[in-house]
PDB file of N, CA and C in Angstrom:
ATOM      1  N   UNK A   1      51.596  11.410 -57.508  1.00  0.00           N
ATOM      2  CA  UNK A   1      50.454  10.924 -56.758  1.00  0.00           C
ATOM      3  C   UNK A   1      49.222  11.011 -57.664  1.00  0.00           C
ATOM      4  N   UNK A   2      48.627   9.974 -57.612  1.00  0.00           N
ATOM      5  CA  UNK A   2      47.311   9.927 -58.636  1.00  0.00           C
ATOM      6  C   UNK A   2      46.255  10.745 -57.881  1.00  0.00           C
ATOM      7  N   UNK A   3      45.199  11.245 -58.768  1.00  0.00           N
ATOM      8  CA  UNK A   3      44.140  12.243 -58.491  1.00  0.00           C
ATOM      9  C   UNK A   3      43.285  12.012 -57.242  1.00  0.00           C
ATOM     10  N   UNK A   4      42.723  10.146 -57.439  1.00  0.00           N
ATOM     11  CA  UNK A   4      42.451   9.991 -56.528  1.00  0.00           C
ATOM     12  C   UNK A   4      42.769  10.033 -55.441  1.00  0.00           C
ATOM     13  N   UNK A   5      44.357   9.749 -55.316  1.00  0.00           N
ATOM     14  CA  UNK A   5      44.665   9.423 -53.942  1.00  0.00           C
ATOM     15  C   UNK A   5      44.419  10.657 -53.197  1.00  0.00           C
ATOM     16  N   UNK A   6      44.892  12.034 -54.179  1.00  0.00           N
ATOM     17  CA  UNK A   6      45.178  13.479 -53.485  1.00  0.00           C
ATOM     18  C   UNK A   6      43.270  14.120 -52.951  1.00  0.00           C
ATOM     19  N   UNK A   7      42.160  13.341 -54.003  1.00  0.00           N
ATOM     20  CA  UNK A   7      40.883  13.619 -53.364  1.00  0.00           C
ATOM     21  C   UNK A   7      41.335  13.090 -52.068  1.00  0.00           C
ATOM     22  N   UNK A   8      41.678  12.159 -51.836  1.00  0.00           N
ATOM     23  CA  UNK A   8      40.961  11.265 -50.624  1.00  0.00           C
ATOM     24  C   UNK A   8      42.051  11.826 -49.519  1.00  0.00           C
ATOM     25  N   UNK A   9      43.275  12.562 -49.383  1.00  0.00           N
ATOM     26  CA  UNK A   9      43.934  12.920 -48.329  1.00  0.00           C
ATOM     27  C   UNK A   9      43.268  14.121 -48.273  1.00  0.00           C
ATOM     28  N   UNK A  10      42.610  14.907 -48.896  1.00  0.00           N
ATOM     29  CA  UNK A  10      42.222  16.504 -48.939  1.00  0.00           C
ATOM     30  C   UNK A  10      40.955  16.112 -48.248  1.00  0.00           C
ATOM     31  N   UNK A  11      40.013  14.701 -48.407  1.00  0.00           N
ATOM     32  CA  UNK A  11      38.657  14.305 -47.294  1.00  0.00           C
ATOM     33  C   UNK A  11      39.110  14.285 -46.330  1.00  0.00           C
ATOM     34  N   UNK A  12      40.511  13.365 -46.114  1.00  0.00           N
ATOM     35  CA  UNK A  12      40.760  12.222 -44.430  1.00  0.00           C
ATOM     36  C   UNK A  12      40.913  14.303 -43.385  1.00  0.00           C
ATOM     37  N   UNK A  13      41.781  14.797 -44.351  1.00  0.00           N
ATOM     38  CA  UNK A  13      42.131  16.184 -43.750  1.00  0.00           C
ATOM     39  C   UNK A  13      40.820  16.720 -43.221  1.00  0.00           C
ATOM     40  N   UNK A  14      40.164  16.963 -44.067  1.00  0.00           N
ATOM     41  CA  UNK A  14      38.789  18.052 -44.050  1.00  0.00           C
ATOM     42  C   UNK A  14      38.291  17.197 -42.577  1.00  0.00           C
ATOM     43  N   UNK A  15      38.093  16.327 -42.622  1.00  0.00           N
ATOM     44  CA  UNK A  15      37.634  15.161 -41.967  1.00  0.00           C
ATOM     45  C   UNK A  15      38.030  15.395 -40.234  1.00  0.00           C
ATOM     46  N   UNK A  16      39.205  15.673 -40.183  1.00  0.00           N
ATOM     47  CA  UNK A  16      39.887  15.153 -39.325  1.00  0.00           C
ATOM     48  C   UNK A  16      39.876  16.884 -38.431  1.00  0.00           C
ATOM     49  N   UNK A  17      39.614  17.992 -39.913  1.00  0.00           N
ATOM     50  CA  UNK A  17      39.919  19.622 -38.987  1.00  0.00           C
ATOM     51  C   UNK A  17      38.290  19.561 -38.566  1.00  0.00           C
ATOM     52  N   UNK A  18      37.340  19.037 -39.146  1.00  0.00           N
ATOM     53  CA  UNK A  18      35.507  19.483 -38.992  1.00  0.00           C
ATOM     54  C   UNK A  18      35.739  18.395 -37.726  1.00  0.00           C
ATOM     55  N   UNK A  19      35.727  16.966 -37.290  1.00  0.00           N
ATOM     56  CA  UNK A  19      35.313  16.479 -35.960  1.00  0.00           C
ATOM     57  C   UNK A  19      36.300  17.357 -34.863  1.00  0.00           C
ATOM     58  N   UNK A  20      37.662  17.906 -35.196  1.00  0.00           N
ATOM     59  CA  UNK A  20      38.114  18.908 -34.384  1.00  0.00           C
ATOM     60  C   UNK A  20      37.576  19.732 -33.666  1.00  0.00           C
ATOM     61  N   UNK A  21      36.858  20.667 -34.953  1.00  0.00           N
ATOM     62  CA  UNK A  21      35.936  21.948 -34.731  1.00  0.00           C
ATOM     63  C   UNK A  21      34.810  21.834 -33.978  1.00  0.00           C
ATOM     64  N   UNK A  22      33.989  20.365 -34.645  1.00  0.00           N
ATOM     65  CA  UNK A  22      32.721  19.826 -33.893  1.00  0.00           C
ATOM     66  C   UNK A  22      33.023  19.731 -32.251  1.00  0.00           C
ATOM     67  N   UNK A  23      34.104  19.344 -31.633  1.00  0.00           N
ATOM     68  CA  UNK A  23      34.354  18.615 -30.498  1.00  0.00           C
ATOM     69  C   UNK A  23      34.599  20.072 -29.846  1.00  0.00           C
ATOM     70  N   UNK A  24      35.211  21.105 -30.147  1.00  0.00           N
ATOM     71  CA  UNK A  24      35.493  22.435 -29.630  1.00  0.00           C
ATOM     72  C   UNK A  24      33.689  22.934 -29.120  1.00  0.00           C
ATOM     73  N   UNK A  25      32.846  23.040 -30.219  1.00  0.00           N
ATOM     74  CA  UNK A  25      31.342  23.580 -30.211  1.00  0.00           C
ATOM     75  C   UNK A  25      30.841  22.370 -29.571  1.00  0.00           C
ATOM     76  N   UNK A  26      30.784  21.227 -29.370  1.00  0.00           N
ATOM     77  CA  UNK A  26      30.265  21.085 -28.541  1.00  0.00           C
ATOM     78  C   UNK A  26      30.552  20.535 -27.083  1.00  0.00           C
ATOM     79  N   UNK A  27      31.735  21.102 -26.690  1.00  0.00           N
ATOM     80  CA  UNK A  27      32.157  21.235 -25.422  1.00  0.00           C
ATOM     81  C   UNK A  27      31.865  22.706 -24.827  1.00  0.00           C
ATOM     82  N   UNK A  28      31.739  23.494 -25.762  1.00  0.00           N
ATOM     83  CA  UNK A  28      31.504  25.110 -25.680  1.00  0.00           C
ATOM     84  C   UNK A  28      29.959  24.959 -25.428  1.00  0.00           C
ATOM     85  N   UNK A  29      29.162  24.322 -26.433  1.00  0.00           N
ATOM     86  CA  UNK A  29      27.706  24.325 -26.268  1.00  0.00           C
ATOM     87  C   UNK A  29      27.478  23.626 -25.148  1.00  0.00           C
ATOM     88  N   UNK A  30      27.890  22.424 -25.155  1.00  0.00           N
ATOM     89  CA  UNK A  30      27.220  21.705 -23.596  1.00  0.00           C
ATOM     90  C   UNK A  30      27.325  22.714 -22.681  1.00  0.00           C
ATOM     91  N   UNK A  31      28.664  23.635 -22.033  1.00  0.00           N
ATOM     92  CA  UNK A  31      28.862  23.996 -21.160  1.00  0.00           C
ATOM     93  C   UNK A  31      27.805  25.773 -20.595  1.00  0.00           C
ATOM     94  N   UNK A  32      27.190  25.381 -22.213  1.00  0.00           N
ATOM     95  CA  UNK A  32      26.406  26.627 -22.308  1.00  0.00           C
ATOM     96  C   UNK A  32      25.160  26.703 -21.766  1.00  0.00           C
ATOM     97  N   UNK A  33      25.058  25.216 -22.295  1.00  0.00           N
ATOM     98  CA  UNK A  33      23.403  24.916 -22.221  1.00  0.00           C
ATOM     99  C   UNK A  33      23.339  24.303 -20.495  1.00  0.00           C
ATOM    100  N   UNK A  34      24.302  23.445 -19.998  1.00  0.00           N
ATOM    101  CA  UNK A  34      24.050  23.153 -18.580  1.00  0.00           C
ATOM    102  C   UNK A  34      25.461  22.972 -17.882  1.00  0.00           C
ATOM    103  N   UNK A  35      25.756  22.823 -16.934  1.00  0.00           N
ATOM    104  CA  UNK A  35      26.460  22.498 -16.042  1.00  0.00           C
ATOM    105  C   UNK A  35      27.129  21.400 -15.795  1.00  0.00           C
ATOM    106  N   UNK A  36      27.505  20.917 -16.893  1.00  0.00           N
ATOM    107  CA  UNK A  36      27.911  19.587 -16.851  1.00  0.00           C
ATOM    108  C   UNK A  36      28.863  18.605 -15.918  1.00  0.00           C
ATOM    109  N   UNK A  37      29.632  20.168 -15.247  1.00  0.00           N
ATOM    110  CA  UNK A  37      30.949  19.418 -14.264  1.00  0.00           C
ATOM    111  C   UNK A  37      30.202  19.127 -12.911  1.00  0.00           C
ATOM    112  N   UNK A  38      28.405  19.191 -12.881  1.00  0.00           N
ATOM    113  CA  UNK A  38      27.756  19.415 -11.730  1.00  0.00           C
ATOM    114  C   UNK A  38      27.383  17.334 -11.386  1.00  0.00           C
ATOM    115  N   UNK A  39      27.375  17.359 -12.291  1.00  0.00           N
ATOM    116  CA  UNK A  39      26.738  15.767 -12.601  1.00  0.00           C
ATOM    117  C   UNK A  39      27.691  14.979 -13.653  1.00  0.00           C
ATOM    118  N   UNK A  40      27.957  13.601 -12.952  1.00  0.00           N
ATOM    119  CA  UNK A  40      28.275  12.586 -13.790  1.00  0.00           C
ATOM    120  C   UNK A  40      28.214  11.852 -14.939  1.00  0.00           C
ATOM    121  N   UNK A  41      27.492  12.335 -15.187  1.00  0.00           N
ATOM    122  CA  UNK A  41      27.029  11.900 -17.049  1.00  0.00           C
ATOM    123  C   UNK A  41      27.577  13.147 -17.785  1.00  0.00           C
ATOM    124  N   UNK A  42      27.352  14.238 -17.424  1.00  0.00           N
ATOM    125  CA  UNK A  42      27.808  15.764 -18.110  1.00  0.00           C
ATOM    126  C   UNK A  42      29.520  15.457 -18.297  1.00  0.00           C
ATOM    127  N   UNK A  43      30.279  15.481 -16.938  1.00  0.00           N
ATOM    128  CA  UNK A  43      31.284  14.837 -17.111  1.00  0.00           C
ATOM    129  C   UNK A  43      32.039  13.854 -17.719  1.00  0.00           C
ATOM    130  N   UNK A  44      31.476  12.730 -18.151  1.00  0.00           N
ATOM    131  CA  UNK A  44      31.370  11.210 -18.936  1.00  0.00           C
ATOM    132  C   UNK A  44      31.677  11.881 -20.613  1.00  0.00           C
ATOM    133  N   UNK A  45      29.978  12.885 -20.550  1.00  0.00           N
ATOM    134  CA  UNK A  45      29.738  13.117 -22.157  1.00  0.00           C
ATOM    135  C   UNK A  45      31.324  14.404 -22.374  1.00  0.00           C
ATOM    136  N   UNK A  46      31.779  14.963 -21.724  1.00  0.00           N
ATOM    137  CA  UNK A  46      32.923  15.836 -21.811  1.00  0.00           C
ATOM    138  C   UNK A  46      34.120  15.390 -22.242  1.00  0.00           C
ATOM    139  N   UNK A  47      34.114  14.555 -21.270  1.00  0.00           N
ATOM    140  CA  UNK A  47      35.978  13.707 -21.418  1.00  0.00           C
ATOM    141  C   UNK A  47      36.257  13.325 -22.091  1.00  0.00           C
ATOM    142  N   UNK A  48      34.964  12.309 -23.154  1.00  0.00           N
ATOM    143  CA  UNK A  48      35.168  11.588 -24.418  1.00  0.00           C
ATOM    144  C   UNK A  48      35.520  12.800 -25.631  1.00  0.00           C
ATOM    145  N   UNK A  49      35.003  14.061 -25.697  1.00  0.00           N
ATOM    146  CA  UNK A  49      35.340  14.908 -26.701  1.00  0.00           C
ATOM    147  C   UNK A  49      36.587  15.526 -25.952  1.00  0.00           C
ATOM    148  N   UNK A  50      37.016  16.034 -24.679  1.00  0.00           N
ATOM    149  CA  UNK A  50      37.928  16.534 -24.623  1.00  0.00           C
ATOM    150  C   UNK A  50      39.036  15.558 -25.295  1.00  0.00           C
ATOM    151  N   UNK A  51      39.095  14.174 -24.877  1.00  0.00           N
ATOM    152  CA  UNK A  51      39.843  12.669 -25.054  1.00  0.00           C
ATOM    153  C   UNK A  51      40.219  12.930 -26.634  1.00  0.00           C
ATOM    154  N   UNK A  52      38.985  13.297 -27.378  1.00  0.00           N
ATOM    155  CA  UNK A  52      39.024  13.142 -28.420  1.00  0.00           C
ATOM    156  C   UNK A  52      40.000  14.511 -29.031  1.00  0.00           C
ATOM    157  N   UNK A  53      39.683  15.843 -28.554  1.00  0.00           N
ATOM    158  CA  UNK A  53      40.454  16.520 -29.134  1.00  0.00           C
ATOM    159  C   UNK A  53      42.114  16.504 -28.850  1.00  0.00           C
ATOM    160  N   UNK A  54      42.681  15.834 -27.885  1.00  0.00           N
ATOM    161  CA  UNK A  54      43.926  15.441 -27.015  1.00  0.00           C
ATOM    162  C   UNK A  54      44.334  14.861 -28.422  1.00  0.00           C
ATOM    163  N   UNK A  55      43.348  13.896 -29.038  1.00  0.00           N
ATOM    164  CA  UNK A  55      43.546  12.487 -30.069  1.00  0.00           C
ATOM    165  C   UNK A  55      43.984  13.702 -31.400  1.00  0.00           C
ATOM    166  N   UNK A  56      43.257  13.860 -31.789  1.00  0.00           N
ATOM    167  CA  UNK A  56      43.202  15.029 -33.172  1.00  0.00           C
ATOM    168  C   UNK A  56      44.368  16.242 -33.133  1.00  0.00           C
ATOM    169  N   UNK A  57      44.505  16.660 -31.850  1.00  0.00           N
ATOM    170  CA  UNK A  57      45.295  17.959 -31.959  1.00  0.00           C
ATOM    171  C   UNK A  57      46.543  18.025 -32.950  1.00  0.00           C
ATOM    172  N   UNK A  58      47.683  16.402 -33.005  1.00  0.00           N
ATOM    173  CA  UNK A  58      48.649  16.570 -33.569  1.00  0.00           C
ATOM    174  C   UNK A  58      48.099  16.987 -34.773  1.00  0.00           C
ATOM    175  N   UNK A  59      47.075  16.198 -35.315  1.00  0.00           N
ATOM    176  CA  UNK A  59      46.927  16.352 -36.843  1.00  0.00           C
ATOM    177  C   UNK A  59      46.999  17.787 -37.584  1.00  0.00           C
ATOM    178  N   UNK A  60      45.631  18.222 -36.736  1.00  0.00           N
ATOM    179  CA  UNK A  60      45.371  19.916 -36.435  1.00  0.00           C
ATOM    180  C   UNK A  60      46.688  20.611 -37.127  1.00  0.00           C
ATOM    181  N   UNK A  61      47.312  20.219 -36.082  1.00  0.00           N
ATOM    182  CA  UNK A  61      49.130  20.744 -36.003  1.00  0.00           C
ATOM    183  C   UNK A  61      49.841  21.145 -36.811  1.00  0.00           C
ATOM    184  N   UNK A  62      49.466  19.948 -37.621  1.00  0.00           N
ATOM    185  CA  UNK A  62      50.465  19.118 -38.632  1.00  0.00           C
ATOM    186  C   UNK A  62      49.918  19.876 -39.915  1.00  0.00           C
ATOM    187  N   UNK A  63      48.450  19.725 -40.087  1.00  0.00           N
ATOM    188  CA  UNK A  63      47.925  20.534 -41.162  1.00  0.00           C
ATOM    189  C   UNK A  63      47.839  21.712 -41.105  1.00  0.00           C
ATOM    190  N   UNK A  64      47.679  22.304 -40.269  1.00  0.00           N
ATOM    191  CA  UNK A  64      47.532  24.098 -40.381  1.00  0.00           C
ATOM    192  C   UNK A  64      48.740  24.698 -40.296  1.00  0.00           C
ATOM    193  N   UNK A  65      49.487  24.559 -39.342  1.00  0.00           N
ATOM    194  CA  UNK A  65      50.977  25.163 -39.600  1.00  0.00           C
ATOM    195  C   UNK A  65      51.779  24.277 -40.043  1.00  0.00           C
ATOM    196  N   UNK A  66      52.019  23.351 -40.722  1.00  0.00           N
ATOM    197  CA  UNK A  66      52.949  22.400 -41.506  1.00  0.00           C
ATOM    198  C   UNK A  66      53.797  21.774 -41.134  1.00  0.00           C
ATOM    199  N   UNK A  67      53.820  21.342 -39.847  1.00  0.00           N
ATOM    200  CA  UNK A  67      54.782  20.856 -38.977  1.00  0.00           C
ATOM    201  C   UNK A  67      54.570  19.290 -39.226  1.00  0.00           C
ATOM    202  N   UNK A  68      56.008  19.233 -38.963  1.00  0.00           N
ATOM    203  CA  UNK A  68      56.295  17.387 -39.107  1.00  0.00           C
ATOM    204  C   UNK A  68      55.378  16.920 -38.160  1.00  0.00           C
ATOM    205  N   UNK A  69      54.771  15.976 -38.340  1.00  0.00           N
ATOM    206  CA  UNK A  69      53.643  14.805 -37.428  1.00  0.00           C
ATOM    207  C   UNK A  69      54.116  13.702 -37.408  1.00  0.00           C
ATOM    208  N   UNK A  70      55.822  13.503 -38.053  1.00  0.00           N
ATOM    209  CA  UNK A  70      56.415  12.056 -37.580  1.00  0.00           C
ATOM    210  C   UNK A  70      57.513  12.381 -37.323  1.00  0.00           C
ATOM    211  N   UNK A  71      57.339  12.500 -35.902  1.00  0.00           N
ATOM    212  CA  UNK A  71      58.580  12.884 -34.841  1.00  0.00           C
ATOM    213  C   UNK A  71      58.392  11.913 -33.812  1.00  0.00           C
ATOM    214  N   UNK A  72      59.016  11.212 -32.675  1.00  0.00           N
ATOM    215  CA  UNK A  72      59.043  10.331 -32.014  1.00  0.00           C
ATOM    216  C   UNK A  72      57.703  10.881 -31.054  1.00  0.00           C
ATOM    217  N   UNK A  73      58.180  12.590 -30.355  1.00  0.00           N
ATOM    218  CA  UNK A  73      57.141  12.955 -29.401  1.00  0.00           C
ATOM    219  C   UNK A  73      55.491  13.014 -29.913  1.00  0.00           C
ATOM    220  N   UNK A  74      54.908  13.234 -31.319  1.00  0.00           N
ATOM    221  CA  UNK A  74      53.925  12.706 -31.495  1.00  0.00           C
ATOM    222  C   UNK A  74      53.376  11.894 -31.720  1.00  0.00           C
ATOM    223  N   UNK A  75      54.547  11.040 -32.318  1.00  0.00           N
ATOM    224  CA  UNK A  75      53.450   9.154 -32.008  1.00  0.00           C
ATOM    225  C   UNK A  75      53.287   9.128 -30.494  1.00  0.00           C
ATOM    226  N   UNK A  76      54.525   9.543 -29.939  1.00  0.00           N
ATOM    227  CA  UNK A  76      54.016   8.496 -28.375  1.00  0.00           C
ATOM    228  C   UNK A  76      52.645   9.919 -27.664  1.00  0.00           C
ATOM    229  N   UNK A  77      53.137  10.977 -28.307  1.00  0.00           N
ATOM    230  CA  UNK A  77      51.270  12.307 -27.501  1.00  0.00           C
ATOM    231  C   UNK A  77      49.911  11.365 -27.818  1.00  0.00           C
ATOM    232  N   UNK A  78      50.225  10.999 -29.339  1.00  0.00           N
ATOM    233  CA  UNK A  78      49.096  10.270 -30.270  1.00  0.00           C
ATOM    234  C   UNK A  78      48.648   8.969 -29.418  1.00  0.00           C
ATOM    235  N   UNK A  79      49.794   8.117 -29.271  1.00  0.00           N
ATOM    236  CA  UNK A  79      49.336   6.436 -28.539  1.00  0.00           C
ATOM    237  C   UNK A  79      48.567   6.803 -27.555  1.00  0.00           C
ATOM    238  N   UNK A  80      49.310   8.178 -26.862  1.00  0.00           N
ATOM    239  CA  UNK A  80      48.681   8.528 -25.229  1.00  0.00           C
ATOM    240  C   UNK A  80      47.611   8.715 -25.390  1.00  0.00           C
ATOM    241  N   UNK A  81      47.074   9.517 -26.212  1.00  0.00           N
ATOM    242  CA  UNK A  81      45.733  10.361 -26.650  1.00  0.00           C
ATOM    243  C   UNK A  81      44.752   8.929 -26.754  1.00  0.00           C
ATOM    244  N   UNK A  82      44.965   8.452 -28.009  1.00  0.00           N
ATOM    245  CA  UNK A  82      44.087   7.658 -28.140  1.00  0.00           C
ATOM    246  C   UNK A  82      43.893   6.479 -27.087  1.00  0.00           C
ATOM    247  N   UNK A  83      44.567   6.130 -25.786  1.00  0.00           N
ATOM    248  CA  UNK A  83      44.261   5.289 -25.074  1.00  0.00           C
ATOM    249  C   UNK A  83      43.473   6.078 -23.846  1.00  0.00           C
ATOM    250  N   UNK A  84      43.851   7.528 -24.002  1.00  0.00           N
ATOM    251  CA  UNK A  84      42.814   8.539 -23.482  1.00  0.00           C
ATOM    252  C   UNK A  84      41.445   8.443 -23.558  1.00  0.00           C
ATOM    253  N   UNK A  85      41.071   7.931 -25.134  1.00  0.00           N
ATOM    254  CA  UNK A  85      40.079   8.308 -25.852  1.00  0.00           C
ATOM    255  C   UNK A  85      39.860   6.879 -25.343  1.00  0.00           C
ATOM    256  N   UNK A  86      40.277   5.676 -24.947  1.00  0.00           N
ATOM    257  CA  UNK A  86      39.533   4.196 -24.787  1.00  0.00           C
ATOM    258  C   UNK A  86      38.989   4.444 -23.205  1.00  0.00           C
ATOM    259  N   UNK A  87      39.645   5.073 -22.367  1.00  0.00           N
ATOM    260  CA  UNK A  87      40.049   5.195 -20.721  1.00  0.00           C
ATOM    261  C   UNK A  87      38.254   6.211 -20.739  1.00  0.00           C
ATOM    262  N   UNK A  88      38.263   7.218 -21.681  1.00  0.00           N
ATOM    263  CA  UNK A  88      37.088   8.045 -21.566  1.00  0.00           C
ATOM    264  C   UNK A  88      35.766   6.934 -21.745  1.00  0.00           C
ATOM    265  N   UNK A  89      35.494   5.821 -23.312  1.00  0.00           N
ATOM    266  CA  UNK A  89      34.816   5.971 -23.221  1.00  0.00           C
ATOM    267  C   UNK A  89      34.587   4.512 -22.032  1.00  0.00           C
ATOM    268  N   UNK A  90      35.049   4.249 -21.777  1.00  0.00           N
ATOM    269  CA  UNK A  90      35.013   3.137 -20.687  1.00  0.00           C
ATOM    270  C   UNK A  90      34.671   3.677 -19.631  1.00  0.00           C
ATOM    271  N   UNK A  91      34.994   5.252 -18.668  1.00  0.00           N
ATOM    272  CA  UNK A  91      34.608   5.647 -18.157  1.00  0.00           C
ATOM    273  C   UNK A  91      32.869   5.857 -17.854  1.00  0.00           C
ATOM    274  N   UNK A  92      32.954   6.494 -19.551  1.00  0.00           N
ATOM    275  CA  UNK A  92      31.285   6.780 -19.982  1.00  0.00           C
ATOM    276  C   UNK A  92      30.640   5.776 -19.567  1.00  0.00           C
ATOM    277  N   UNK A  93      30.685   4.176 -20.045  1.00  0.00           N
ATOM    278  CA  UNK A  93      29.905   3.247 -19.822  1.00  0.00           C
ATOM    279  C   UNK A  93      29.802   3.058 -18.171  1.00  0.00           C
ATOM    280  N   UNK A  94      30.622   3.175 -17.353  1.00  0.00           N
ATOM    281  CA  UNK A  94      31.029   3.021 -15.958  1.00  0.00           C
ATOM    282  C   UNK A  94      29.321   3.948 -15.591  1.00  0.00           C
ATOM    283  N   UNK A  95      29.648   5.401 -15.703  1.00  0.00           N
ATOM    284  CA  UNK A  95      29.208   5.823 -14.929  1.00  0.00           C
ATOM    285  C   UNK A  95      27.522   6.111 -15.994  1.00  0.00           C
ATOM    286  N   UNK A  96      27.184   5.819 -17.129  1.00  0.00           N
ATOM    287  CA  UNK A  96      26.188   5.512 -17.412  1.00  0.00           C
ATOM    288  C   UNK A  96      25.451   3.713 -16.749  1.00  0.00           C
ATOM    289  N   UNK A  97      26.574   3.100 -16.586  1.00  0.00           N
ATOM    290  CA  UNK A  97      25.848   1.810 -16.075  1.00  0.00           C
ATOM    291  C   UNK A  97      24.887   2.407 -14.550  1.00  0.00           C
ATOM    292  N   UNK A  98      26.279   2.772 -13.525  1.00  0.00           N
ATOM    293  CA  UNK A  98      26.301   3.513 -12.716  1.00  0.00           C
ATOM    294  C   UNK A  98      24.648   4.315 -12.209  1.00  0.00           C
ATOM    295  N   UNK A  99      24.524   5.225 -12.992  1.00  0.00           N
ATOM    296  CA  UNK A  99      23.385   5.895 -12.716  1.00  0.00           C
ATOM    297  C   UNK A  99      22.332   5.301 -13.207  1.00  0.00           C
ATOM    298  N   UNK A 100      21.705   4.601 -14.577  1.00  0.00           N
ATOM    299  CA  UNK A 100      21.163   3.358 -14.656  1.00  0.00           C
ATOM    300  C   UNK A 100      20.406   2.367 -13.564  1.00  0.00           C
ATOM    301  N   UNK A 101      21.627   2.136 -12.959  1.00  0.00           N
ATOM    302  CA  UNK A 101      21.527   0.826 -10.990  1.00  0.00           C
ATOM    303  C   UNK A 101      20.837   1.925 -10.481  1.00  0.00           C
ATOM    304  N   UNK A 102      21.738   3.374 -10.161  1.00  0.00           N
ATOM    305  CA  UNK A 102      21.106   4.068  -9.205  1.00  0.00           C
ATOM    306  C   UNK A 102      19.656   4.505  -9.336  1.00  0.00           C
ATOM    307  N   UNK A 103      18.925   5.033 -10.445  1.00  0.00           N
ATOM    308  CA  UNK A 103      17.462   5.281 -11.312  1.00  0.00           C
ATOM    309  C   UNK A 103      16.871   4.468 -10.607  1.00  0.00           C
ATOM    310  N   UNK A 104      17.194   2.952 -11.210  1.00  0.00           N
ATOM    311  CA  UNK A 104      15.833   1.924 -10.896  1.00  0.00           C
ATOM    312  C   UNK A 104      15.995   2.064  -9.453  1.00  0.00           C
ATOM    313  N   UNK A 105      17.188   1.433  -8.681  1.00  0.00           N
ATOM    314  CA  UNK A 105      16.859   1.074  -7.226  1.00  0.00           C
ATOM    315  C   UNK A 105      16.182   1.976  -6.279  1.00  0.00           C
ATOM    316  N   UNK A 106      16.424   3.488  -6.752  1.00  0.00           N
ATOM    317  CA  UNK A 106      15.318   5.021  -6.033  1.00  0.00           C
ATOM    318  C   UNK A 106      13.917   4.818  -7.106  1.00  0.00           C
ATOM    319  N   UNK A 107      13.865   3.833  -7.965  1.00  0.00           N
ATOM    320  CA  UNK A 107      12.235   3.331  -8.608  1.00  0.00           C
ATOM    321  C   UNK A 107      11.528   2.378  -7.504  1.00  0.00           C
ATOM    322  N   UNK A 108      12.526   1.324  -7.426  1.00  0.00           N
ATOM    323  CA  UNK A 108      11.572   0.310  -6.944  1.00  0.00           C
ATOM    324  C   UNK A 108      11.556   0.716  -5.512  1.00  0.00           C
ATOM    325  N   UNK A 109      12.083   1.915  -4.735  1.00  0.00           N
ATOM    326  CA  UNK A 109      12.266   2.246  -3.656  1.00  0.00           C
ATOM    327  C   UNK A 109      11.003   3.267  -3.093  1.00  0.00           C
ATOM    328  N   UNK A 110      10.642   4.008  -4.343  1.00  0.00           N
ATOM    329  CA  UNK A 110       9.282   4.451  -3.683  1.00  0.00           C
ATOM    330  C   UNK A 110       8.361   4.018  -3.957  1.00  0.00           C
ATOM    331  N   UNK A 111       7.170   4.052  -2.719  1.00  0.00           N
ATOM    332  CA  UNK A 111       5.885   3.193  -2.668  1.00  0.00           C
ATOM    333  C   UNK A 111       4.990   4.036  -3.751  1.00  0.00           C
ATOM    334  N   UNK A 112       4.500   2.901  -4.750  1.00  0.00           N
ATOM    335  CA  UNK A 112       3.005   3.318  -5.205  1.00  0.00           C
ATOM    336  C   UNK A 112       2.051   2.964  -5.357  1.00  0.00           C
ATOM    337  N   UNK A 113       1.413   3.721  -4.977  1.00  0.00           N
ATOM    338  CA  UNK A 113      -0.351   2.776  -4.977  1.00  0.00           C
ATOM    339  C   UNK A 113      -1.381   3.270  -6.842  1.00  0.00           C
ATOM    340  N   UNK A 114      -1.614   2.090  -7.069  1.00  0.00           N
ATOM    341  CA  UNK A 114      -2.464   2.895  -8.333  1.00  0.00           C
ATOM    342  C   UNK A 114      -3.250   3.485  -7.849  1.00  0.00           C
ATOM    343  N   UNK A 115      -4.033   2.265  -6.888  1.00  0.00           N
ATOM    344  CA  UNK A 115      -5.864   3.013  -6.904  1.00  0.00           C
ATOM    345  C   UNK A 115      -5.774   4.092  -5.962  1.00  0.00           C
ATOM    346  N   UNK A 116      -6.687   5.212  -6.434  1.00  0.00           N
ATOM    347  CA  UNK A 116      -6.927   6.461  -6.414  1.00  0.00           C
ATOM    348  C   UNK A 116      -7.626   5.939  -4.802  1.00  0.00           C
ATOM    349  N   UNK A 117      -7.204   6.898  -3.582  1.00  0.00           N
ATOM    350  CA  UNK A 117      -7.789   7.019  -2.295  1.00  0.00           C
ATOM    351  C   UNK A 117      -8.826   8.223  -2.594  1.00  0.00           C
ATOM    352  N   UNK A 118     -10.120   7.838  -2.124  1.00  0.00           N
ATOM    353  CA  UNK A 118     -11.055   8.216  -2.052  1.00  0.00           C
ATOM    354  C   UNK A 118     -11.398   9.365  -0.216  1.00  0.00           C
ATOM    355  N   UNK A 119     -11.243  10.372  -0.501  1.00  0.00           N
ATOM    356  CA  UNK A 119     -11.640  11.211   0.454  1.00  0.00           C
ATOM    357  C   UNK A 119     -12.926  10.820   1.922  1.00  0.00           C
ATOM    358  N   UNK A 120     -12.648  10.757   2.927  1.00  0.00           N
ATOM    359  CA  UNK A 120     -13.915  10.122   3.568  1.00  0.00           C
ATOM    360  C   UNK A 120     -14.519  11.318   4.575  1.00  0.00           C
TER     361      UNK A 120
END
């Protein structure tokens, strides 16, 4: 195997364990900082990284304890995962459209007056 090629599997790797790690911290951090399973968008922004770590785990797998990653049951975990990961972010857009409609229509729903009422 030429030099290059072995840089560039030792990146796709590095690559593939750091958005792992990232997706762990910040499912740990969101859940730190607010309540996310309280509200629909918190939920939305979750599923896509949980989706995502479902997607990554074989790799994980495969690289840290050395286990075969071409076995029949992880292509088809993998296909699952990643149509996980389409189902999430389609979700996301759903329920970001979703709350979006809901915002404006409780906008144009309350009355406002500019001019300042004057005390009599």
């Amino acid at each position: 195997m030429s030099s290059s090629l072995v840089v560039a599997v030792d990146v796709a790797d590095s690559a593939i364990i750091t958005a792992f790690l990232c997706s762990i911290i910040f499912i740990l951090g969101y859940t730190w900082l607010a309540p996310w399973w309280h509200y629909p968008v918190g939920r939305a922004l979750i599923s896509l990284d949980a989706a995502l770590l479902t997607t990554l785990l074989p790799s994980v797998i495969r690289l840290v304890f050395r286990v075969n990653g071409h076995t029949v049951f992880f292509t088809w975990y993998t296909a699952a995962s990643i149509f996980l990961v389409a189902a999430a972010t389609l979700w996301r857009l759903k329920t970001i459209n979703h709350v979006q409609h809901t915002s404006r229509r409780s906008a144009r729903s309350v009355p406002t007056d500019p001019t300042p009422q004057e005390d009599e």
